[in-house]
PDB file of N, CA and C in Angstrom:
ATOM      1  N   UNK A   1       3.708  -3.379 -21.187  1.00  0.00           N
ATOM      2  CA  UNK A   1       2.615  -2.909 -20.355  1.00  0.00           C
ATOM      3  C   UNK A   1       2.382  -1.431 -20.662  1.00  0.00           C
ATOM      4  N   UNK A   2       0.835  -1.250 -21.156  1.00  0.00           N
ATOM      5  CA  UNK A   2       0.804   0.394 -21.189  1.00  0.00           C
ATOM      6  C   UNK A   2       0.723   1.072 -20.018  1.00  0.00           C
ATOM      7  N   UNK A   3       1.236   2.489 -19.975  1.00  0.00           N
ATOM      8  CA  UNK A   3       1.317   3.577 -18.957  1.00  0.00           C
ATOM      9  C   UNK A   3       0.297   4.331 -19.039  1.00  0.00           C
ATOM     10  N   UNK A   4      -0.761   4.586 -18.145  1.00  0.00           N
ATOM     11  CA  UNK A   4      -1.884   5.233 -18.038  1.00  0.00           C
ATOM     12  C   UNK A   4      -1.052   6.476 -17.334  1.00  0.00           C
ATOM     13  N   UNK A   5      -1.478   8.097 -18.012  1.00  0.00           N
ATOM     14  CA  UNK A   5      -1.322   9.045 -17.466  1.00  0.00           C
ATOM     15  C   UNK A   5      -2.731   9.268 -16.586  1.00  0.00           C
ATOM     16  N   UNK A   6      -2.091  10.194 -15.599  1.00  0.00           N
ATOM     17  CA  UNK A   6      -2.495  10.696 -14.476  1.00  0.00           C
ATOM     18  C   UNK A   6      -2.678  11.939 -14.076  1.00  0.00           C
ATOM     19  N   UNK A   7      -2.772  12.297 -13.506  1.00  0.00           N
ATOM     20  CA  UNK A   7      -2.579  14.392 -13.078  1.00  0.00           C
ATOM     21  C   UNK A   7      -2.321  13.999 -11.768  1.00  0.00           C
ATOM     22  N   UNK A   8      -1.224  14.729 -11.716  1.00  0.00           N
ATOM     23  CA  UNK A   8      -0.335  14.531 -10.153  1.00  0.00           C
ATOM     24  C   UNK A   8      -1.438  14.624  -9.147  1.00  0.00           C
ATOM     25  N   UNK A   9      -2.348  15.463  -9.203  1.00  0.00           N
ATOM     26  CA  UNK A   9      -3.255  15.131  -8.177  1.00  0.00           C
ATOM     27  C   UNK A   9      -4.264  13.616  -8.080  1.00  0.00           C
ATOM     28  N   UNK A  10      -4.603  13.588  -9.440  1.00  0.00           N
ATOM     29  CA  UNK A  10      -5.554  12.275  -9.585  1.00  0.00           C
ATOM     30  C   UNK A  10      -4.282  10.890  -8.519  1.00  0.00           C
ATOM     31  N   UNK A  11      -3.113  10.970  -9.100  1.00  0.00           N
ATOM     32  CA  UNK A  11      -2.095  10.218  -8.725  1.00  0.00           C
ATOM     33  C   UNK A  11      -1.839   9.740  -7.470  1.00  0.00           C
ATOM     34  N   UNK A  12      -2.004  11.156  -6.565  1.00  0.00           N
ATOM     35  CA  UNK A  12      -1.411  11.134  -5.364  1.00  0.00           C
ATOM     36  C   UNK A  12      -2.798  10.679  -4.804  1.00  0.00           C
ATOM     37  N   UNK A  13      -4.040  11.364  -5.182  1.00  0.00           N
ATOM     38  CA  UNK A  13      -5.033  10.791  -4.170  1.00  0.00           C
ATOM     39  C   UNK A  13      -5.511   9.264  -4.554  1.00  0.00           C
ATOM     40  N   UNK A  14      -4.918   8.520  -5.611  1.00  0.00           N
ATOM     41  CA  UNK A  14      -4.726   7.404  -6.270  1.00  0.00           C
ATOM     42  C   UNK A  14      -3.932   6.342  -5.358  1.00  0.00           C
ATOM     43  N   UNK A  15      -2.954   6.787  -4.453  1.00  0.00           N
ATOM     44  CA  UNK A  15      -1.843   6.200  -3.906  1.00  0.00           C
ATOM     45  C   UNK A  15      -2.194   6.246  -2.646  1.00  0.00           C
ATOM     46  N   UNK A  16      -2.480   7.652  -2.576  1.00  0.00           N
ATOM     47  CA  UNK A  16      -3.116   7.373  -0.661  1.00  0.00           C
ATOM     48  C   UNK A  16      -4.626   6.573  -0.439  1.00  0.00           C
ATOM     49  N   UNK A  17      -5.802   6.280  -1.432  1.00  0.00           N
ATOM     50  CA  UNK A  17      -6.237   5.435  -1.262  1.00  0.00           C
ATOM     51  C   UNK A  17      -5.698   4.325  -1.302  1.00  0.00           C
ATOM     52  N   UNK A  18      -5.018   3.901  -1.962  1.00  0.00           N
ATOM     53  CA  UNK A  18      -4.399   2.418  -2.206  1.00  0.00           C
ATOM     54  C   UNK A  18      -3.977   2.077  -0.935  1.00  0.00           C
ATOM     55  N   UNK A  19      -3.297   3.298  -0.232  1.00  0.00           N
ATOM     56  CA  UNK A  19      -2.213   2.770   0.934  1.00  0.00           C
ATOM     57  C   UNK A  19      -3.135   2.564   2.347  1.00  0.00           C
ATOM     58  N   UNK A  20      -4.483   3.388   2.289  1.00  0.00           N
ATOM     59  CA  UNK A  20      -5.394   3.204   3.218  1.00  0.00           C
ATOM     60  C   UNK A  20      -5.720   1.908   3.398  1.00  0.00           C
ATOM     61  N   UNK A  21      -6.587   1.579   2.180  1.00  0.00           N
ATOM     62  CA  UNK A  21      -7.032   0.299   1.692  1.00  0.00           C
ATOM     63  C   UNK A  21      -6.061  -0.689   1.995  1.00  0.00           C
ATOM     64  N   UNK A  22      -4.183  -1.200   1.375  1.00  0.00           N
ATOM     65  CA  UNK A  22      -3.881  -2.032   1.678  1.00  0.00           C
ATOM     66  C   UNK A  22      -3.441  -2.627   3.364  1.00  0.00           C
ATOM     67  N   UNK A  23      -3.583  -1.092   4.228  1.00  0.00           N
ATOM     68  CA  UNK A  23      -3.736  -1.270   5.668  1.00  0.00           C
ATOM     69  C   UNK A  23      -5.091  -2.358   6.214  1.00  0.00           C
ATOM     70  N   UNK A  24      -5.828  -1.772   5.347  1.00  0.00           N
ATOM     71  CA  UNK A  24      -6.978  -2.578   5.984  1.00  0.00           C
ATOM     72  C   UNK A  24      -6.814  -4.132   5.963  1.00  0.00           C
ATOM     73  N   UNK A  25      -6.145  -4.272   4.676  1.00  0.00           N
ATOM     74  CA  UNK A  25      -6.293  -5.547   4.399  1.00  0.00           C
ATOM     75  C   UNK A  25      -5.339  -6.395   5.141  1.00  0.00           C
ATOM     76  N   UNK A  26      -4.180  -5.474   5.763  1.00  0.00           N
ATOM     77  CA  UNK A  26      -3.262  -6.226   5.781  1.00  0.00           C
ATOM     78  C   UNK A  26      -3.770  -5.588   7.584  1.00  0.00           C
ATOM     79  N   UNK A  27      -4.332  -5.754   8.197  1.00  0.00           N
ATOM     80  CA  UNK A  27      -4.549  -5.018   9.294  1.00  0.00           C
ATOM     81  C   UNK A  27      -3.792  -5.906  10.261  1.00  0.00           C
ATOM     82  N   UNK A  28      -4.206  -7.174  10.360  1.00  0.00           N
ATOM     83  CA  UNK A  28      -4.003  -8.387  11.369  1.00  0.00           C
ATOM     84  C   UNK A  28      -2.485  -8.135  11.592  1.00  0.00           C
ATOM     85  N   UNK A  29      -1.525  -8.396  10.177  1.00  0.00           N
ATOM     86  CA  UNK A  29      -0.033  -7.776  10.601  1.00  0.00           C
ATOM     87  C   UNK A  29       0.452  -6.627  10.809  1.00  0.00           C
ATOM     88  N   UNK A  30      -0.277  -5.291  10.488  1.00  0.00           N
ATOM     89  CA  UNK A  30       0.046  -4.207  11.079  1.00  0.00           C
ATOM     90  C   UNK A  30      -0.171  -4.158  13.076  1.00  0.00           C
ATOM     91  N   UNK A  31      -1.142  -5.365  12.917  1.00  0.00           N
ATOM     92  CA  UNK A  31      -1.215  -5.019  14.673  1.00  0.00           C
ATOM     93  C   UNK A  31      -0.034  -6.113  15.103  1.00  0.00           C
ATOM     94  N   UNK A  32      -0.053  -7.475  14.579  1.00  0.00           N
ATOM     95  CA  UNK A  32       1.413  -7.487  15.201  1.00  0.00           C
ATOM     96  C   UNK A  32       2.573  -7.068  15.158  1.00  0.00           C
ATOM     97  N   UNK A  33       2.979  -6.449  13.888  1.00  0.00           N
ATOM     98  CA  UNK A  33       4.409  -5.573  14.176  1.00  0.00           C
ATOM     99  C   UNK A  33       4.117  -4.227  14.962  1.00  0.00           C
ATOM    100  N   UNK A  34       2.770  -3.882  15.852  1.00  0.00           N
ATOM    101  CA  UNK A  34       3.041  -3.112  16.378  1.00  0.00           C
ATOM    102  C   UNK A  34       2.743  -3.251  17.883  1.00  0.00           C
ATOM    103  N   UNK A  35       2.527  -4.665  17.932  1.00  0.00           N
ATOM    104  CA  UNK A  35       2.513  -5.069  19.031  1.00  0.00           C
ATOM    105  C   UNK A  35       4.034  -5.189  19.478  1.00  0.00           C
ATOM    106  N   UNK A  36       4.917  -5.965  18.148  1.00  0.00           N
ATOM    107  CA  UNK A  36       5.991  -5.911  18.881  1.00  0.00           C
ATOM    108  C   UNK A  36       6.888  -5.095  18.978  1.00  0.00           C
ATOM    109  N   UNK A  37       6.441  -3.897  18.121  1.00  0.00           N
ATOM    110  CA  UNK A  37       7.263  -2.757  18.354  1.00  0.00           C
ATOM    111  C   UNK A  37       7.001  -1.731  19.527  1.00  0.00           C
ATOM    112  N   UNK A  38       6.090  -1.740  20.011  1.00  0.00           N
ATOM    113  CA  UNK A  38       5.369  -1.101  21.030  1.00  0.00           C
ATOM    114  C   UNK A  38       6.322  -0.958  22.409  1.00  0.00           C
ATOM    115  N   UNK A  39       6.739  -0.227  22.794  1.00  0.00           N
ATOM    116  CA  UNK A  39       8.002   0.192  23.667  1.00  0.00           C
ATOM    117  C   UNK A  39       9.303   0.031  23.358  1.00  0.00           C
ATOM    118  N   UNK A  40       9.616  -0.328  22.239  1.00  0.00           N
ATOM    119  CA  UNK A  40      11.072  -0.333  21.525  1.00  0.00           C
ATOM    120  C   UNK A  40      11.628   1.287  21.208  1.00  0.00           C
ATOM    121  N   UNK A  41      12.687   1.090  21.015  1.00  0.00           N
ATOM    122  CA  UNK A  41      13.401   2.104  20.216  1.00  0.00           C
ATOM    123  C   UNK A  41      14.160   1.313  18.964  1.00  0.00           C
ATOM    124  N   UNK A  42      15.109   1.568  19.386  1.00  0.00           N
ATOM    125  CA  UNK A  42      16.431   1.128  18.311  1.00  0.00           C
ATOM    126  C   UNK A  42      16.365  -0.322  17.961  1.00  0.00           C
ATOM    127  N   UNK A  43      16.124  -1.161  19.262  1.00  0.00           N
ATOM    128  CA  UNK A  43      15.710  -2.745  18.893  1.00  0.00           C
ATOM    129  C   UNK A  43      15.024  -2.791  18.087  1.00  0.00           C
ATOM    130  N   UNK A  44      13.786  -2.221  17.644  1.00  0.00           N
ATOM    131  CA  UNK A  44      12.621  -2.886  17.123  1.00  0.00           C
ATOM    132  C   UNK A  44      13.814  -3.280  15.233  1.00  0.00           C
ATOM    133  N   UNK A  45      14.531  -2.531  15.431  1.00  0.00           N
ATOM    134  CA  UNK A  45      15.372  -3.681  14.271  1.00  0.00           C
ATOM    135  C   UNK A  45      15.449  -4.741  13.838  1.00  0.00           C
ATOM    136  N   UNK A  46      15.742  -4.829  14.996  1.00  0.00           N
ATOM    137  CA  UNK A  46      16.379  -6.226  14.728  1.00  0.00           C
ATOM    138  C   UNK A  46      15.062  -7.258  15.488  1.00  0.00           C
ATOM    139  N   UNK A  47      14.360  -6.681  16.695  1.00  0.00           N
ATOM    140  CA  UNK A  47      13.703  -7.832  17.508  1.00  0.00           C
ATOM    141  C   UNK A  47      12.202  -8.220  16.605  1.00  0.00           C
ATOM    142  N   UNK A  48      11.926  -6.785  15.870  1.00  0.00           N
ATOM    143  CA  UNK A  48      10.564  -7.232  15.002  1.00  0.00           C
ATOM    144  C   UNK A  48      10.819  -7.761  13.476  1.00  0.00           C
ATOM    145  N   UNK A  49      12.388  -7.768  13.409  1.00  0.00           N
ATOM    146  CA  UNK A  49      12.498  -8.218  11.685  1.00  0.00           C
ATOM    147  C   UNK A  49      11.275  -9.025  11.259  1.00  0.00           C
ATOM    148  N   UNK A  50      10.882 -10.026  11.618  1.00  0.00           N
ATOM    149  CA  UNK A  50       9.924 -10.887  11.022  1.00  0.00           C
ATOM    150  C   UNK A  50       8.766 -10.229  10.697  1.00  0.00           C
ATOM    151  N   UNK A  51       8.639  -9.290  11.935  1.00  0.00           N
ATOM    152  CA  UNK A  51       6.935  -8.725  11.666  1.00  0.00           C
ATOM    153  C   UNK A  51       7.043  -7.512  10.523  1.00  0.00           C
ATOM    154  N   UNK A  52       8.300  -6.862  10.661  1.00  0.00           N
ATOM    155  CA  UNK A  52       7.967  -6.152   9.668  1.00  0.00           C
ATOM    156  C   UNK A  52       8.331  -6.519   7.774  1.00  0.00           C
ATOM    157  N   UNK A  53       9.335  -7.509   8.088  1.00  0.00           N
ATOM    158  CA  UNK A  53       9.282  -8.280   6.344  1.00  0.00           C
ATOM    159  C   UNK A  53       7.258  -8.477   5.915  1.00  0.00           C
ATOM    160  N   UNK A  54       7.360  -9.521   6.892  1.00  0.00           N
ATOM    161  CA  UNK A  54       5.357  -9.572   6.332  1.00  0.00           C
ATOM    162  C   UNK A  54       4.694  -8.831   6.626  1.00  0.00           C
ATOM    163  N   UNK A  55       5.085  -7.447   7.213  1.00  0.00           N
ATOM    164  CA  UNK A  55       3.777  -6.211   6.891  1.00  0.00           C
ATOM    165  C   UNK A  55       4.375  -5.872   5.344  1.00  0.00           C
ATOM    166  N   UNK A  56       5.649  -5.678   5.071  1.00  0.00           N
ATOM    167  CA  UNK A  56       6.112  -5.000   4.077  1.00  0.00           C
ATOM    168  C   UNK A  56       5.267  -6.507   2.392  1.00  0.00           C
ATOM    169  N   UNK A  57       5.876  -7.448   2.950  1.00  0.00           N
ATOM    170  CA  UNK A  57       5.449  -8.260   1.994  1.00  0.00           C
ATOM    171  C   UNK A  57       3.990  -7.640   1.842  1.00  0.00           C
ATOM    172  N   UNK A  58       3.178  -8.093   3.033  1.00  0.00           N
ATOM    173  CA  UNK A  58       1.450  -7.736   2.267  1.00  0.00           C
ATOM    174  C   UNK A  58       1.551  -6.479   2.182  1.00  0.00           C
ATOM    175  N   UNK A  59       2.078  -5.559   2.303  1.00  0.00           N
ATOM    176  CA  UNK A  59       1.584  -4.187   1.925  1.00  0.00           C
ATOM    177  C   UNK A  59       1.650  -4.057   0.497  1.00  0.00           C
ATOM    178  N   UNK A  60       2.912  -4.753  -0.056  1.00  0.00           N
ATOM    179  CA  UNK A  60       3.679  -4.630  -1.556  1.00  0.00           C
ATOM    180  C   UNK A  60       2.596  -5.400  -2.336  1.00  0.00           C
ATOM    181  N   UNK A  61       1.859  -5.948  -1.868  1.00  0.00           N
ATOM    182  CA  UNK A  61       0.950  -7.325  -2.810  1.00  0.00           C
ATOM    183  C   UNK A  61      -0.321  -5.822  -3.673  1.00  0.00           C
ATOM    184  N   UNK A  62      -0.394  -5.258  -2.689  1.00  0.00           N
ATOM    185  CA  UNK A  62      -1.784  -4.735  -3.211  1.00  0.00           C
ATOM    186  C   UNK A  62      -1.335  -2.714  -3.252  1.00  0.00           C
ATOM    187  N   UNK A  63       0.226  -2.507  -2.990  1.00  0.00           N
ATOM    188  CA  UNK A  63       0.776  -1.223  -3.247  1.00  0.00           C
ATOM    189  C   UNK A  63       1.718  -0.922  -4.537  1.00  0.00           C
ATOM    190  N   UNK A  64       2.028  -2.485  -5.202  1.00  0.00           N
ATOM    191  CA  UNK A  64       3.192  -2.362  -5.747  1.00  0.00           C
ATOM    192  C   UNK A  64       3.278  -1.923  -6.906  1.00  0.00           C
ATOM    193  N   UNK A  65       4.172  -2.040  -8.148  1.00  0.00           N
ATOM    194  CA  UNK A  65       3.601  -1.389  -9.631  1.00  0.00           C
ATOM    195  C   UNK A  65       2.879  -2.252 -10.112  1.00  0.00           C
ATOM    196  N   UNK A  66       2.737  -3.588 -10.124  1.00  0.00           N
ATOM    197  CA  UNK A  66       1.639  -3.780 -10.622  1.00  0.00           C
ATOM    198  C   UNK A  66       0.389  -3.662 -10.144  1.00  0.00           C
ATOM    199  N   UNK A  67       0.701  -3.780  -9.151  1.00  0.00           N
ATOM    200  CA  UNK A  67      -1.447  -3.243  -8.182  1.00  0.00           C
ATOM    201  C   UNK A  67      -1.863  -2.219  -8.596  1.00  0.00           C
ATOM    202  N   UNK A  68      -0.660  -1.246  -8.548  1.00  0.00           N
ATOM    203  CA  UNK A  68      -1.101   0.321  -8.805  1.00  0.00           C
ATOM    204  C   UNK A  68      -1.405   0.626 -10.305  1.00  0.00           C
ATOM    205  N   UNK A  69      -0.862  -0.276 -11.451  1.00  0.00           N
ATOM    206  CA  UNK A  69      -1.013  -0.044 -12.931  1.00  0.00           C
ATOM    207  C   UNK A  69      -2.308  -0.825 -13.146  1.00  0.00           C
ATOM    208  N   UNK A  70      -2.950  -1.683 -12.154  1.00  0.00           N
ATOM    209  CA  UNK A  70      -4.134  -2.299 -12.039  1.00  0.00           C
ATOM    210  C   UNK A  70      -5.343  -1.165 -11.989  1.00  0.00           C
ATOM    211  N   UNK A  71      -4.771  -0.445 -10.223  1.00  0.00           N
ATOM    212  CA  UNK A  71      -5.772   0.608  -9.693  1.00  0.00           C
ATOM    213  C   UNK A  71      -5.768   1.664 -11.010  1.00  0.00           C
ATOM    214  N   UNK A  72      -4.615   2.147 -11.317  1.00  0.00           N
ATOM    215  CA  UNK A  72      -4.781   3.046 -12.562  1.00  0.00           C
ATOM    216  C   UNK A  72      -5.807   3.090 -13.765  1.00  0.00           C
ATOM    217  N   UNK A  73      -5.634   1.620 -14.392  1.00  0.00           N
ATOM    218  CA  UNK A  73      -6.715   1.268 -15.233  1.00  0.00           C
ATOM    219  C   UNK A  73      -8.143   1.457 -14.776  1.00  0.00           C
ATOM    220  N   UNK A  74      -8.630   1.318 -13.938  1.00  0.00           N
ATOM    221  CA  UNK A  74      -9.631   0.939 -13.291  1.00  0.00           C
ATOM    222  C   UNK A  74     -10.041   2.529 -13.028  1.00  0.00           C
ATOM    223  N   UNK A  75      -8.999   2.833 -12.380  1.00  0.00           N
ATOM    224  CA  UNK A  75      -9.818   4.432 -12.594  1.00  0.00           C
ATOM    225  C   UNK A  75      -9.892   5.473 -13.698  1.00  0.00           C
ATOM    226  N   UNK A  76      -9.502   5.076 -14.549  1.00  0.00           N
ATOM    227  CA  UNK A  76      -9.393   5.891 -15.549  1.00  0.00           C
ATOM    228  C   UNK A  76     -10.732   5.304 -16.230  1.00  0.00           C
ATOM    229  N   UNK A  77     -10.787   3.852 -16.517  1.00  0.00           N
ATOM    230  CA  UNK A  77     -12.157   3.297 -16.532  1.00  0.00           C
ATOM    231  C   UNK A  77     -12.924   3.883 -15.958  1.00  0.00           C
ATOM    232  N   UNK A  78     -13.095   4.135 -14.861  1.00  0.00           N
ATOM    233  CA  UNK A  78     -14.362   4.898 -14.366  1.00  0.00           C
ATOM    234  C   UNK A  78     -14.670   6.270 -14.232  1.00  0.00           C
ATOM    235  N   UNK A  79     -13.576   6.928 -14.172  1.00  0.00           N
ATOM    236  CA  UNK A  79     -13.910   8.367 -14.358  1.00  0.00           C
ATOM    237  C   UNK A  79     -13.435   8.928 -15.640  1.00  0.00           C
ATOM    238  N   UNK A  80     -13.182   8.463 -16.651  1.00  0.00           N
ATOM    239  CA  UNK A  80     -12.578   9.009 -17.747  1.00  0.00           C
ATOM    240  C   UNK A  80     -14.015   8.424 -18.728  1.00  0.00           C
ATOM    241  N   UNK A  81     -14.441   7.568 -18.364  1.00  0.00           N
ATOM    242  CA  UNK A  81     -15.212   6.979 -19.925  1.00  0.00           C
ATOM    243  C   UNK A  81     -16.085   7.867 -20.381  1.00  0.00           C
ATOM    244  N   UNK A  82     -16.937   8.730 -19.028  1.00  0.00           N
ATOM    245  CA  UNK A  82     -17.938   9.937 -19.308  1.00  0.00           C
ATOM    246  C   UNK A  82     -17.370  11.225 -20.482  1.00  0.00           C
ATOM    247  N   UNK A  83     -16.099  10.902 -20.191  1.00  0.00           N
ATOM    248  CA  UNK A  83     -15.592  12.239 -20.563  1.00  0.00           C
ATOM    249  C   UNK A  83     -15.104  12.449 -22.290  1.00  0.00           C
TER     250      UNK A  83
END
């Protein structure tokens, strides 16, 4: 797999869109693990395990190295071709 360089800035604002975006998508389980975390402390360990494996699962689908060596291409496609 090739490695698309970046500029630490292109990178980082590369990643925090991604991480916006995979919230959205994954919104439905961000509101239940925070439904059930919602007055916890220390429990939410152990009492939300489930909710937070499948926020973490969908977050990883569309955050992970390959999503991100996806998003990479894609932007370099689009803002690099002018150049």
């Amino acid at each position: 797999m090739a490695s698309f360089a970046l500029s630490n800035r292109e990178e980082d604002a590369l990643l925090k869109e991604t991480k916006q975006e995979a919230l959205k998508k994954c919104d439905d389980v961000v509101k239940d693990f925070a439904q059930c975390s919602s007055g916890r402390t220390v429990s939410v360990a152990w009492a939300c395990r489930d909710q937070h494996r499948k926020l973490q699962d969908c977050l990883k689908q569309y955050t992970g190295p390959e999503a991100m060596e996806e998003k990479r291409r894609a932007y370099l496609k689009e803002h690099r071709q002018t150049t």
